[in-house]
Protein backbone atom coordinates (compact mmCIF):
# COMPACT_ATOMS: atom_id res chain seq x y z
CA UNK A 1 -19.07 -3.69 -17.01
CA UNK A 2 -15.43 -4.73 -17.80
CA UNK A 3 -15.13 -3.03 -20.48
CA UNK A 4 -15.70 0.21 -18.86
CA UNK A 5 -12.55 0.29 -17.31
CA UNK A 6 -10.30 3.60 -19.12
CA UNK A 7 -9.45 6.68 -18.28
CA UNK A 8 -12.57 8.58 -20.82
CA UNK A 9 -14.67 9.84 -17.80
CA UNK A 10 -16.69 13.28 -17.40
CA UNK A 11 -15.65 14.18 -14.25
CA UNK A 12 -19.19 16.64 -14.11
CA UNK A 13 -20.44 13.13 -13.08
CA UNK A 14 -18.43 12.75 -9.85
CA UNK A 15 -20.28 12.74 -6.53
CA UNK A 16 -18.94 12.72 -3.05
CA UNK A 17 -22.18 11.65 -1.65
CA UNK A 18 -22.20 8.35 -4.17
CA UNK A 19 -21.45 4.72 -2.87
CA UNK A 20 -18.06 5.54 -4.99
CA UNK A 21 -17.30 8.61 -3.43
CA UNK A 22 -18.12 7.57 0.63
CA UNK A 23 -16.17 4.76 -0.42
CA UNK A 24 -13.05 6.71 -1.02
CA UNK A 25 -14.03 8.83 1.98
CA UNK A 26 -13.15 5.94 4.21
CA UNK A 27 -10.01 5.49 2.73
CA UNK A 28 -8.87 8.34 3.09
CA UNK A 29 -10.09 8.95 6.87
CA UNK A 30 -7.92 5.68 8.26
CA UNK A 31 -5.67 8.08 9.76
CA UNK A 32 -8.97 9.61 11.85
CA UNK A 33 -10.95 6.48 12.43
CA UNK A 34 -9.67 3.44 13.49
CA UNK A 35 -10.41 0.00 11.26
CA UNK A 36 -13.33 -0.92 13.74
CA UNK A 37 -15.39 2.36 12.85
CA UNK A 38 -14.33 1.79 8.89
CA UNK A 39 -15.20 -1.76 8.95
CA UNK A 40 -18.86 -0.75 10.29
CA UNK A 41 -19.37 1.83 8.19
CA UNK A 42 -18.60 -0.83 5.64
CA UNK A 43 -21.06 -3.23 6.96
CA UNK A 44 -23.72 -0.27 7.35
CA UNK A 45 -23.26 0.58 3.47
CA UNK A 46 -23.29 -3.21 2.27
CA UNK A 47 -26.67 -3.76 4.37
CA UNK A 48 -28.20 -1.25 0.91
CA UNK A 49 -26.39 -3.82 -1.34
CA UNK A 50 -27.24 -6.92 0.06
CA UNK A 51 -28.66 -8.08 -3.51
CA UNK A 52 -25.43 -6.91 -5.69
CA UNK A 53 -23.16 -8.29 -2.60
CA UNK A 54 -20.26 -9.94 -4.89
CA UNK A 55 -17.24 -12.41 -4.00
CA UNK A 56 -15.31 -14.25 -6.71
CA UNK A 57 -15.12 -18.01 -6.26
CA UNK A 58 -11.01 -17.57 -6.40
CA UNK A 59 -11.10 -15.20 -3.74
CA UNK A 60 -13.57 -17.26 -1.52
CA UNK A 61 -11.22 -20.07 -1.84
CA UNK A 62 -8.36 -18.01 -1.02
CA UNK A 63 -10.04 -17.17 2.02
CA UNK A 64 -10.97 -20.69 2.82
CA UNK A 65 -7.86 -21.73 2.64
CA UNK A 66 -6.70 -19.03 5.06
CA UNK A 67 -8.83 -20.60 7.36
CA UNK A 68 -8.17 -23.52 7.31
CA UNK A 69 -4.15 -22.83 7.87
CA UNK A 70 -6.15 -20.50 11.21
CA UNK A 71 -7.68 -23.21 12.48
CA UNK A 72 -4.33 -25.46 12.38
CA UNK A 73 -2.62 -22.99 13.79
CA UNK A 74 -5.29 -22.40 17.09
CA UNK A 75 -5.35 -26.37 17.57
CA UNK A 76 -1.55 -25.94 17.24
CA UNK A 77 -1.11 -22.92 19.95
CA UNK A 78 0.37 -20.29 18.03
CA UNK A 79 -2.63 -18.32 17.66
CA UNK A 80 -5.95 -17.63 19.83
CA UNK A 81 -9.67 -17.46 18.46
CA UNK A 82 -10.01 -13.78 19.29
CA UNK A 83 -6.60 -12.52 17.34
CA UNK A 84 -7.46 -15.21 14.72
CA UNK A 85 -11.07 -13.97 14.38
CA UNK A 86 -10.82 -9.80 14.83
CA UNK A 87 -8.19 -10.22 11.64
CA UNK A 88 -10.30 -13.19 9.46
CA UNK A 89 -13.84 -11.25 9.72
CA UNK A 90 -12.21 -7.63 9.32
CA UNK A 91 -11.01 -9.18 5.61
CA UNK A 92 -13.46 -11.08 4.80
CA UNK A 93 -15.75 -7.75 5.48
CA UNK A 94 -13.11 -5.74 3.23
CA UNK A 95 -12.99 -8.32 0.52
CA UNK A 96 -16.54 -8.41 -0.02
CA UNK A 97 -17.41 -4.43 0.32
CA UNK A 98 -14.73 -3.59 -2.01
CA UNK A 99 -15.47 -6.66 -4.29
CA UNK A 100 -19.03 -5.49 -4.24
CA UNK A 101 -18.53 -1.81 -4.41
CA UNK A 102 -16.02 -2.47 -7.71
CA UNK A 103 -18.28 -5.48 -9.34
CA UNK A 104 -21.33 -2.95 -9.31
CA UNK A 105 -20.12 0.36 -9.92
CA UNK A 106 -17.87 2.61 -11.89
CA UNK A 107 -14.37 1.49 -11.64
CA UNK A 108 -13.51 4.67 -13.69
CA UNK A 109 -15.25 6.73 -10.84
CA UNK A 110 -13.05 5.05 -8.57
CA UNK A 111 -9.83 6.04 -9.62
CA UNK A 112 -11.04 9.48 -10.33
CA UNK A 113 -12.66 10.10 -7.05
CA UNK A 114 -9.12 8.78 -5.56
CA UNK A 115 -7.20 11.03 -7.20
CA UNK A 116 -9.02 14.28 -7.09
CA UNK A 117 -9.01 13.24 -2.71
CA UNK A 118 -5.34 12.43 -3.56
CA UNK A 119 -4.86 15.63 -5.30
CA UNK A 120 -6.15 17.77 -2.24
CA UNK A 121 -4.44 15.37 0.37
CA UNK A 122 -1.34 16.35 -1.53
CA UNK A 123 -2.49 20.65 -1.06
CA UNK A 124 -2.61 19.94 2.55
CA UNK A 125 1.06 18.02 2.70
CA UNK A 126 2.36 21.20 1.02
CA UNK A 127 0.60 23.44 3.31
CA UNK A 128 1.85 21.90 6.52
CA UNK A 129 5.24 21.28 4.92
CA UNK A 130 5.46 25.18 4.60
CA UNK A 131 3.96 25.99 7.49
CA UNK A 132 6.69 23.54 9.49
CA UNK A 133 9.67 25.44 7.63
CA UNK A 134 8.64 28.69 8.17
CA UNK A 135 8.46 27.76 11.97
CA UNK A 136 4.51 27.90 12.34
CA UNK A 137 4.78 24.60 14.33
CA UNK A 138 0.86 24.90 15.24
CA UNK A 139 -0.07 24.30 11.25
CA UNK A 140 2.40 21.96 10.69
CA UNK A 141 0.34 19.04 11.94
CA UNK A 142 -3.17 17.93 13.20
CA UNK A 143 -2.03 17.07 16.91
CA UNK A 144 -4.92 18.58 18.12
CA UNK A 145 -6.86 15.59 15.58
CA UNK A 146 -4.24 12.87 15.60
CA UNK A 147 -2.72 12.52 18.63
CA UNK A 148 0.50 10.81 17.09
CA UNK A 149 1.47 13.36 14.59
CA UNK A 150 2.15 15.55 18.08
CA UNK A 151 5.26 13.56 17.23
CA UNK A 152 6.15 14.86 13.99
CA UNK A 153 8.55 17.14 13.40
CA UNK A 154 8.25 20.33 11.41
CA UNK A 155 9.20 20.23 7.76
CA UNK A 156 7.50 16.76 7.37
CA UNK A 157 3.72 16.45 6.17
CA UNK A 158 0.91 13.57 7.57
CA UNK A 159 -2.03 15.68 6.34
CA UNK A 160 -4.96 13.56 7.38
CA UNK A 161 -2.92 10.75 8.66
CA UNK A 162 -0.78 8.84 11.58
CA UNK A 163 2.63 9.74 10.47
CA UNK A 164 4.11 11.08 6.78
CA UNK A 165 4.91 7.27 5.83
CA UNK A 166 1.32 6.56 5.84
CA UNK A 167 0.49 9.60 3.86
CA UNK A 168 3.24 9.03 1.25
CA UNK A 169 1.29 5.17 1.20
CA UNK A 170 -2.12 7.00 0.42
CA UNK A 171 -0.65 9.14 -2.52
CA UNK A 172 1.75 6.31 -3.75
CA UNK A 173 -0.73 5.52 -6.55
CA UNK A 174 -1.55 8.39 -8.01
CA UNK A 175 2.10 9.58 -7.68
CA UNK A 176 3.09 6.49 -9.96
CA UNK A 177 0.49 7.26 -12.49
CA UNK A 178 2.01 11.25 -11.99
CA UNK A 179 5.41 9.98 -13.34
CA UNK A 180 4.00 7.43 -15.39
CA UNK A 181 2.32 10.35 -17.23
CA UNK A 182 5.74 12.15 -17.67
CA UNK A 183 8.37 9.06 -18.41
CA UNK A 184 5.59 5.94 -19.19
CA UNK A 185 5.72 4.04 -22.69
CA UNK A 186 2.06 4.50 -22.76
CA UNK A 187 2.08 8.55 -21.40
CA UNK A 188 -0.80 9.59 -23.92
CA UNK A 189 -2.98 7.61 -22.28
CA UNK A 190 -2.15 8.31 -18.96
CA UNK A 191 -2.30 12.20 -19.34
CA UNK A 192 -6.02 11.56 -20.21
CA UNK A 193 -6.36 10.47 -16.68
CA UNK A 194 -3.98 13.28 -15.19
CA UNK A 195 -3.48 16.66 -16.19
CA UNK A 196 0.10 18.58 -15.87
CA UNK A 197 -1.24 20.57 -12.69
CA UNK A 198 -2.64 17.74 -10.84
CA UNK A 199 1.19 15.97 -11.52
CA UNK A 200 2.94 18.53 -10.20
CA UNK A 201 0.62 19.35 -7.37
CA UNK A 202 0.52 15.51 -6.37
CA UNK A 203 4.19 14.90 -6.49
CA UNK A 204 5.05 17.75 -4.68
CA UNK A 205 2.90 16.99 -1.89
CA UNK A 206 4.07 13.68 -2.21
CA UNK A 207 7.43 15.10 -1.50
CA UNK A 208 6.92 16.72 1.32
CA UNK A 209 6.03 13.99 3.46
CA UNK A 210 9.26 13.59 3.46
CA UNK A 211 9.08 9.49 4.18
CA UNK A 212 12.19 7.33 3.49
CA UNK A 213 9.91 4.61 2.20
CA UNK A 214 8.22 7.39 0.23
CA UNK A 215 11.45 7.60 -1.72
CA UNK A 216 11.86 4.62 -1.90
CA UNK A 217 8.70 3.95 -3.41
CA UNK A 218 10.08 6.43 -6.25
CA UNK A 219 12.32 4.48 -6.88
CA UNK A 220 10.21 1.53 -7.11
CA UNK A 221 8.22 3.70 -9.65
CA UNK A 222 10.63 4.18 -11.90
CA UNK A 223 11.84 0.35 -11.88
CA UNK A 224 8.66 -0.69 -12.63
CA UNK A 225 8.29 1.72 -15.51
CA UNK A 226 11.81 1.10 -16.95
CA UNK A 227 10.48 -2.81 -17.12
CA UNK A 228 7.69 -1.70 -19.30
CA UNK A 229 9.76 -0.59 -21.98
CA UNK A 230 11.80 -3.14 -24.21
CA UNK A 231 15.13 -2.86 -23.95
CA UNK A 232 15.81 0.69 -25.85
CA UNK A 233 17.80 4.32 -24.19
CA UNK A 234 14.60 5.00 -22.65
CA UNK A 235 15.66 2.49 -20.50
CA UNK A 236 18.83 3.85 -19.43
CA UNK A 237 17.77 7.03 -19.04
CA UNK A 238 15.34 6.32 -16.69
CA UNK A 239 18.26 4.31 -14.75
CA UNK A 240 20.48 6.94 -14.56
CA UNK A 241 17.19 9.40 -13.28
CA UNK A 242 17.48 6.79 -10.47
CA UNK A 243 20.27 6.40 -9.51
CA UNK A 244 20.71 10.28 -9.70
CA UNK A 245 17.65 10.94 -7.58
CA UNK A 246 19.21 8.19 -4.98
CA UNK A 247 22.07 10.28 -4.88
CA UNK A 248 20.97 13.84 -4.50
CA UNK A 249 18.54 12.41 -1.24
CA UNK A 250 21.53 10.73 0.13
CA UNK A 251 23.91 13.33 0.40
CA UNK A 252 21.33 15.98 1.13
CA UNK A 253 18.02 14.72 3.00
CA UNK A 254 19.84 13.38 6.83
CA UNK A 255 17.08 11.12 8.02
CA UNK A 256 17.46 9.60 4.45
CA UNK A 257 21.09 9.12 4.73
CA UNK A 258 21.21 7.91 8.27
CA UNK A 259 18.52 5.19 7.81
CA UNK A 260 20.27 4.03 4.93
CA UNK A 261 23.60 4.19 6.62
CA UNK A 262 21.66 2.38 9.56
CA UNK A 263 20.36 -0.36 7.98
CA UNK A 264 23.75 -1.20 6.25
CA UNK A 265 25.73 -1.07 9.42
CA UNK A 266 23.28 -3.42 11.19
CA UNK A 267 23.62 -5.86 8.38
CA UNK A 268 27.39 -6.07 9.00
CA UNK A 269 27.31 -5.92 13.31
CA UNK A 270 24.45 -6.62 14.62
CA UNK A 271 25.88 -4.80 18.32
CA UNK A 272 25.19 -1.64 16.02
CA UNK A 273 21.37 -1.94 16.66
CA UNK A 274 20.92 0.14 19.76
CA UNK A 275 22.62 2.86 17.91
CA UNK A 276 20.47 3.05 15.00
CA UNK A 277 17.22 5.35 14.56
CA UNK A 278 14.02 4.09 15.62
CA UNK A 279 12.60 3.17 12.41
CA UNK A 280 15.45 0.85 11.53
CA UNK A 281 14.69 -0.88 15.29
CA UNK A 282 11.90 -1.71 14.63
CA UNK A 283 12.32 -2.85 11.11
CA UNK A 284 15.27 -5.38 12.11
CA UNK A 285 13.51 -6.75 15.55
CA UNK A 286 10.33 -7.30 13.44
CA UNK A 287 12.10 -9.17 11.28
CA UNK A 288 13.84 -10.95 13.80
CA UNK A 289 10.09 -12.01 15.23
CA UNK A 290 9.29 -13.31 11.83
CA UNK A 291 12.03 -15.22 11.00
CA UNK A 292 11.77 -16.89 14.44
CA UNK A 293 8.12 -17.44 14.10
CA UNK A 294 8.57 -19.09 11.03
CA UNK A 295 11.13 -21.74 11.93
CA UNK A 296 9.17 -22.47 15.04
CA UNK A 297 6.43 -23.03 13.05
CA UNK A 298 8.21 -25.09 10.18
CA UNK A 299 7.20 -22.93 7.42
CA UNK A 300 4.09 -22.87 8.92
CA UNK A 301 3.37 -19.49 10.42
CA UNK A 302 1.66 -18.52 13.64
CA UNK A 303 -2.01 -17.84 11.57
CA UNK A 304 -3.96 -14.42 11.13
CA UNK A 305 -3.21 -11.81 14.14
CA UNK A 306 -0.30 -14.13 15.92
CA UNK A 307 2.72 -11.64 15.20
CA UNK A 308 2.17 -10.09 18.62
CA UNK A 309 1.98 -13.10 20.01
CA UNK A 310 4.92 -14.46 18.36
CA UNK A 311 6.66 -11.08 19.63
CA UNK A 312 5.82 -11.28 22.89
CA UNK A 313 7.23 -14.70 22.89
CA UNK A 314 10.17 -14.77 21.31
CA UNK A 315 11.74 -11.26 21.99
CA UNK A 316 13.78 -12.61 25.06
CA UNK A 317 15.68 -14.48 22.77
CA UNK A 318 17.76 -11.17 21.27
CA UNK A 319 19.71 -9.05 22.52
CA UNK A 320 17.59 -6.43 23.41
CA UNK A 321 19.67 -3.95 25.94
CA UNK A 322 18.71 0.01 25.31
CA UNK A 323 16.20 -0.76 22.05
CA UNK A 324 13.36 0.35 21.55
CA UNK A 325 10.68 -2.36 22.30
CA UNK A 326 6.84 -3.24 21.17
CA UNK A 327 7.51 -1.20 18.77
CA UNK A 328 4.41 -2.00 15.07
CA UNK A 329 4.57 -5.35 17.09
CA UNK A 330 1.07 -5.30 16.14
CA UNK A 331 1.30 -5.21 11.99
CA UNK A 332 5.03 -6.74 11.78
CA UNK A 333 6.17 -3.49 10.21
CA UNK A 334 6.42 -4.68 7.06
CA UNK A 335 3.71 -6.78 4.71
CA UNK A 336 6.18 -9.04 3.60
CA UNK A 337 7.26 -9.71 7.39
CA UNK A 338 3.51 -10.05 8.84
CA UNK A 339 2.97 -12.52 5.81
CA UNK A 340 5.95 -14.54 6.77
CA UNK A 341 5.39 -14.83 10.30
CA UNK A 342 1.67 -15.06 10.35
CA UNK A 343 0.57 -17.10 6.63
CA UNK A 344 4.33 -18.82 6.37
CA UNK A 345 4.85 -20.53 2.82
CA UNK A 346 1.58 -20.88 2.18
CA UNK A 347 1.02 -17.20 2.28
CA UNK A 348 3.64 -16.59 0.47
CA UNK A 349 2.45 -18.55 -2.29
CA UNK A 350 -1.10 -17.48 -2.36
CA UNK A 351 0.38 -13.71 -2.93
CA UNK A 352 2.87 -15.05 -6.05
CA UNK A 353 -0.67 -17.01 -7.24
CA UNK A 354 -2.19 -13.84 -7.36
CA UNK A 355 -0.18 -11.47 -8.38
CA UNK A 356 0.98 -14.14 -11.31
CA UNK A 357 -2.20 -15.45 -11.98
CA UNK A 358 -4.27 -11.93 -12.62
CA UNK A 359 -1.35 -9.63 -14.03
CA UNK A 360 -1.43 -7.77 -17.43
CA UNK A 361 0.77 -8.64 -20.63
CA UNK A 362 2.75 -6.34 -22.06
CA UNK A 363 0.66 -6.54 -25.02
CA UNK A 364 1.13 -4.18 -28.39
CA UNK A 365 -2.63 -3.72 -28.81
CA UNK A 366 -3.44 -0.13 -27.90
CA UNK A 367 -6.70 -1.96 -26.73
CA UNK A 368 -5.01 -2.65 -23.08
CA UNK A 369 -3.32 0.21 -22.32
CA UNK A 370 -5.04 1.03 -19.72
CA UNK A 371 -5.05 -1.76 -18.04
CA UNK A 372 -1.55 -2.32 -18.15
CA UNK A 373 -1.20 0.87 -16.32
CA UNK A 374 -3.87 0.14 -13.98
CA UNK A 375 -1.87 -3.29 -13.06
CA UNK A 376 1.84 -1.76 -12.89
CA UNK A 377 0.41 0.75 -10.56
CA UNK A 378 -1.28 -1.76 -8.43
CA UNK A 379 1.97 -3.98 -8.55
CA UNK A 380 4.05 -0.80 -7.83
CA UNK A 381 1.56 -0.27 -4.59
CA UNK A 382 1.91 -3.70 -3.47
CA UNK A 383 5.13 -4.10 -3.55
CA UNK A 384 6.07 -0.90 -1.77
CA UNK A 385 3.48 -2.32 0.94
CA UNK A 386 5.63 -5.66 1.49
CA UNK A 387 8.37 -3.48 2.23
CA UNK A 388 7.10 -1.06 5.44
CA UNK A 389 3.17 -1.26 5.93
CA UNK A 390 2.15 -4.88 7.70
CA UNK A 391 -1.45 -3.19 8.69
CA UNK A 392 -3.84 -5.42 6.50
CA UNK A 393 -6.74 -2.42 6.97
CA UNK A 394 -5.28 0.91 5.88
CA UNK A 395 -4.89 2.94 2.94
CA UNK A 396 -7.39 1.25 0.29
CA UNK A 397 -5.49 -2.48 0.71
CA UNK A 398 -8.24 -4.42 -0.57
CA UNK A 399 -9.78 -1.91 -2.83
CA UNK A 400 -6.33 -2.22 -4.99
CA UNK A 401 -6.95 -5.71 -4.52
CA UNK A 402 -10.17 -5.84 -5.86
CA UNK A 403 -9.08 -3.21 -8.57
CA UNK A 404 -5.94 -5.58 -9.53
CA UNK A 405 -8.30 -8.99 -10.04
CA UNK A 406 -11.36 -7.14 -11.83
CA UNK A 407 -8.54 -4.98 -14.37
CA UNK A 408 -7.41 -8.58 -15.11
CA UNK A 409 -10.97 -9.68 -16.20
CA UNK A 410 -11.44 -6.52 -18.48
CA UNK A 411 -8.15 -6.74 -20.00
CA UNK A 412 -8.64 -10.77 -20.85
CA UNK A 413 -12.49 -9.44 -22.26
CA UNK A 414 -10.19 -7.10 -24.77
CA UNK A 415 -8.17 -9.21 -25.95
CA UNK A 416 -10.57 -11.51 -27.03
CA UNK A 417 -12.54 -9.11 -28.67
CA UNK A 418 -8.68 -8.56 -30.57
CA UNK A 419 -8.36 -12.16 -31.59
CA UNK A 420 -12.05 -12.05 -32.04
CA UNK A 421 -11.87 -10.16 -34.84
C-alpha cells in the first residue's frame, strides 16, 4: 500500500461517489456545513468501515497524552468537561476517519480528487473576483449561502467558503505543488501530477482571494522550495522572486500594505491598537490571551477548547477602549496561538515530535521524490496554519496529517528497498 504513493494515476479511475471522493467532498463543504454535520457524516461513513477502522499506536499515544494534560487541566479549573470533550471526541473522530480512509485506500486518489475540487474551487474564485470588479456585486459572493461572505467586499473571492482567507487555506496545497511544478528541484515529477493549465488556473484563483495570509503563504512557498535546493543561483533567484513579489503587493495591494504597516506599528506602541484594521485586532488580543493563559498556567495551558475561556477571563486585563472584542476568541486566530494557550509546552513539543520525527530527507535517490514533495507541501500547509487558522476542524487538517505520517512510512519502505539492493 505504501508504495503506491506517486503521482502515475489514470485519472479515468476517479469517482466522486467513492469513499475518496465524498471524502474530499467534506472538505471542501466546511465553509457550508459546520464541523458537527462533517464530523457525522464522518461517523456515518466509518460505521461501512468498521473492520478496516485504522489508528497508529504513535498517534493513539499522542492522543492519550492529550488527555491526560485535559484531565489536569479540568481538576485544575482552566477548562470544563463539555469544552474539553466537544474538542477531544471531534479529533479523535477526525484522526481515525482520515487515518482509516488513507490506511485503506488510494492515497494517489486523494491528492488527485483534491486537486481537480481545488482546480474548480479556483474557476469559481476567478469568477466572483470578476464579477466583484466589474461591479456585479450579486455574483461576487454566496451571501445568499454563507451568511458571512455578505461581508466581503467586491474584488475579493470566498467561493464555497467563510471568508477569502479560508479559501486561499483550501487551495494552499495545490498552489505549492503549482509553483513547485514551475521553480521545484524535482519539477519533472511534479508536472506529472499537474499540468500547465491546471497551474495557471489554480494560482490565479488562488490570487484572487486576495488574502494577506494568502500571500503570505507564497511566500512561505517559495522559502520552503529555496531550502530544497543546495546552496546553488537557483537559490538566489528564487530570493530575489520573493522579495520582488513582497514588494510589488506592498506598494500596490492597500489592505496588504496597511496590515503590514499595522502590525509593525503595534509592535513599537501598543496605544496604536485601536487604530489598526480588524484583522490585526484580533491577531494581537489573541495573542495577548495566549500569552496570559500560558503564564497562568506555568507552561501548562488551559487544555483542549479553554481559549474562550481563557479570553473571557483575562481580557479585562488590557487595554481594551474602542477594539474590537470576541473577536476568533473561539479558535485563538492563529494555530500556533490556540496551541500555546490551550496544549502549553507540551503541545508544543508533541507538534516539533511530529513534524521531526515523520519528515522526508533530502535524499538523491530519484526513488523519493515524491514523497519529498508530498512532505514540503504538507510542512508548507502546516506552517502557514500556525500562523492565522486556530480552527482544529477545517480545511482537510487531519487529512494532511494523516497524509504527512503515512508519506513518511512509504518513503522509509523506499529507501530500504535502495539499501536493499
Amino acid at each position: 500500500m505504501f508504495k503506491d504513493i506517486n503521482f502515475e494515476f489514470n485519472e479515468r479511475n476517479l469517482k466522486w461517489n467513492s469513499v475518496e471522493g465524498i471524502s474530499i467532498i467534506l472538505i471542501f463543504l466546511s465553509g457550508i456545513f459546520p464541523p458537527g454535520i462533517i464530523l457525522a457524516l464522518q461517523v456515518f461513513l466509518m460505521v461501512f468501515l468498521f473492520n478496516k477502522i485504522r489508528l497508529p499506536k504513535g498517534i493513539f499515544f499522542i492522543i492519550s497524552v492529550i488527555l491526560l494534560q485535559g484531565i489536569l487541566s479540568m481538576l485544575l479549573g482552566t477548562d470544563t468537561v463539555g469544552d474539553f470533550l466537544k474538542q477531544f471526541i471531534g479529533i479523535l473522530i477526525s484522526l481515525t476517519y482520515w487515518f482509516t480512509i488513507t490506511y485503506n485506500f488510494s492515497i494517489n486518489k486523494l491528492l488527485y480528487l483534491y486537486k481537480n475540487a481545488s482546480v474548480f474551487t479556483s474557476i469559481v474564485s476567478i469568477f466572483q473576483f470578476l464579477a466583484g470588479s466589474f461591479g456585479f456585486s450579486s455574483l461576487s459572493n454566496m451571501g445568499w449561502l454563507i451568511k458571512s461572505q455578505i461581508n466581503t467586499t467586491g474584488g475579493r473571492s470566498a467561493a464555497f467558503f467563510s471568508e477569502p482567507s479560508e479559501c486561499a487555506l483550501i487551495l494552499f496545497p495545490m498552489a505549492f505543488i503549482a509553483l513547485y511544478s514551475i521553480i521545484g528541484k524535482r519539477k519533472k515529477v511534479s508536472k506529472r501530477f499537474i499540468n500547465l493549465k491546471e497551474t495557471f488556473i489554480i494560482l490565479l484563483g488562488y490570487f484572487c482571494t486576495m488574502s494577506s495570509v494568502g500571500y503570505i503563504g507564497i511566500f512561505i512557498c517559495l522559502l520552503t522550495i529555496l531550502f530544497d535546493y543546495r546552496m546553488n543561483l537557483k537559490q538566489i533567484l528564487i530570493v530575489v522572486i520573493a522579495f520582488f513579489m513582497f514588494s510589488l503587493l506592498y506598494n500596490n495591494v492597500t489592505f496588504f500594505q496597511q496590515r503590514i504597516n499595522d502590525t509593525y506599528s503595534i509592535l513599537y506602541n501598543s496605544n496604536y491598537l485601536a487604530q489598526s484594521n480588524l484583522s490585526t485586532q484580533t491577531l494581537i488580543l489573541n495573542k495577548d490571551i495566549a500569552i496570559k493563559s500560558f503564564e497562568m498556567t506555568k507552561g501548562l495551558g488551559g487544555g483542549l477548547g479553554s481559549h474562550e475561556i481563557s479570553y473571557n477571563k483575562y481580557i479585562g486585563d488590557f487595554d481594551i477602549e474602542h477594539v474590537s472584542l470576541f473577536l476568533n476568541k473561539d479558535d485563538a486566530n492563529s494555530l500556533f496561538l490556540r496551541i500555546i494557550s490551550e496544549l502549553g509546552i507540551l503541545g508544543m513539543f508533541l507538534i516539533g515530535f511530529f513534524l521531526i520525527k515523520f519528515r522526508v530527507a533530502n535524499e538523491k535517490d530519484n526513488a523519493i521524490d515524491v514523497n519529498r514533495i508530498i512532505y514540503l507541501m504538507i510542512v508548507s500547509y502546516i506552517f502557514i496554519r500556525m500562523i492565522r487558522f486556530g480552527h482544529y476542524f477545517n480545511c482537510g487538517f487531519f487529512m494532511f496529517i494523516s497524509l504527512y505520517y503515512l508519506n513518511n512510512r512509504a518513503y522509509k519502505i523506499k529507501i530500504k528497498e535502495v539499501f536493499d539492493e
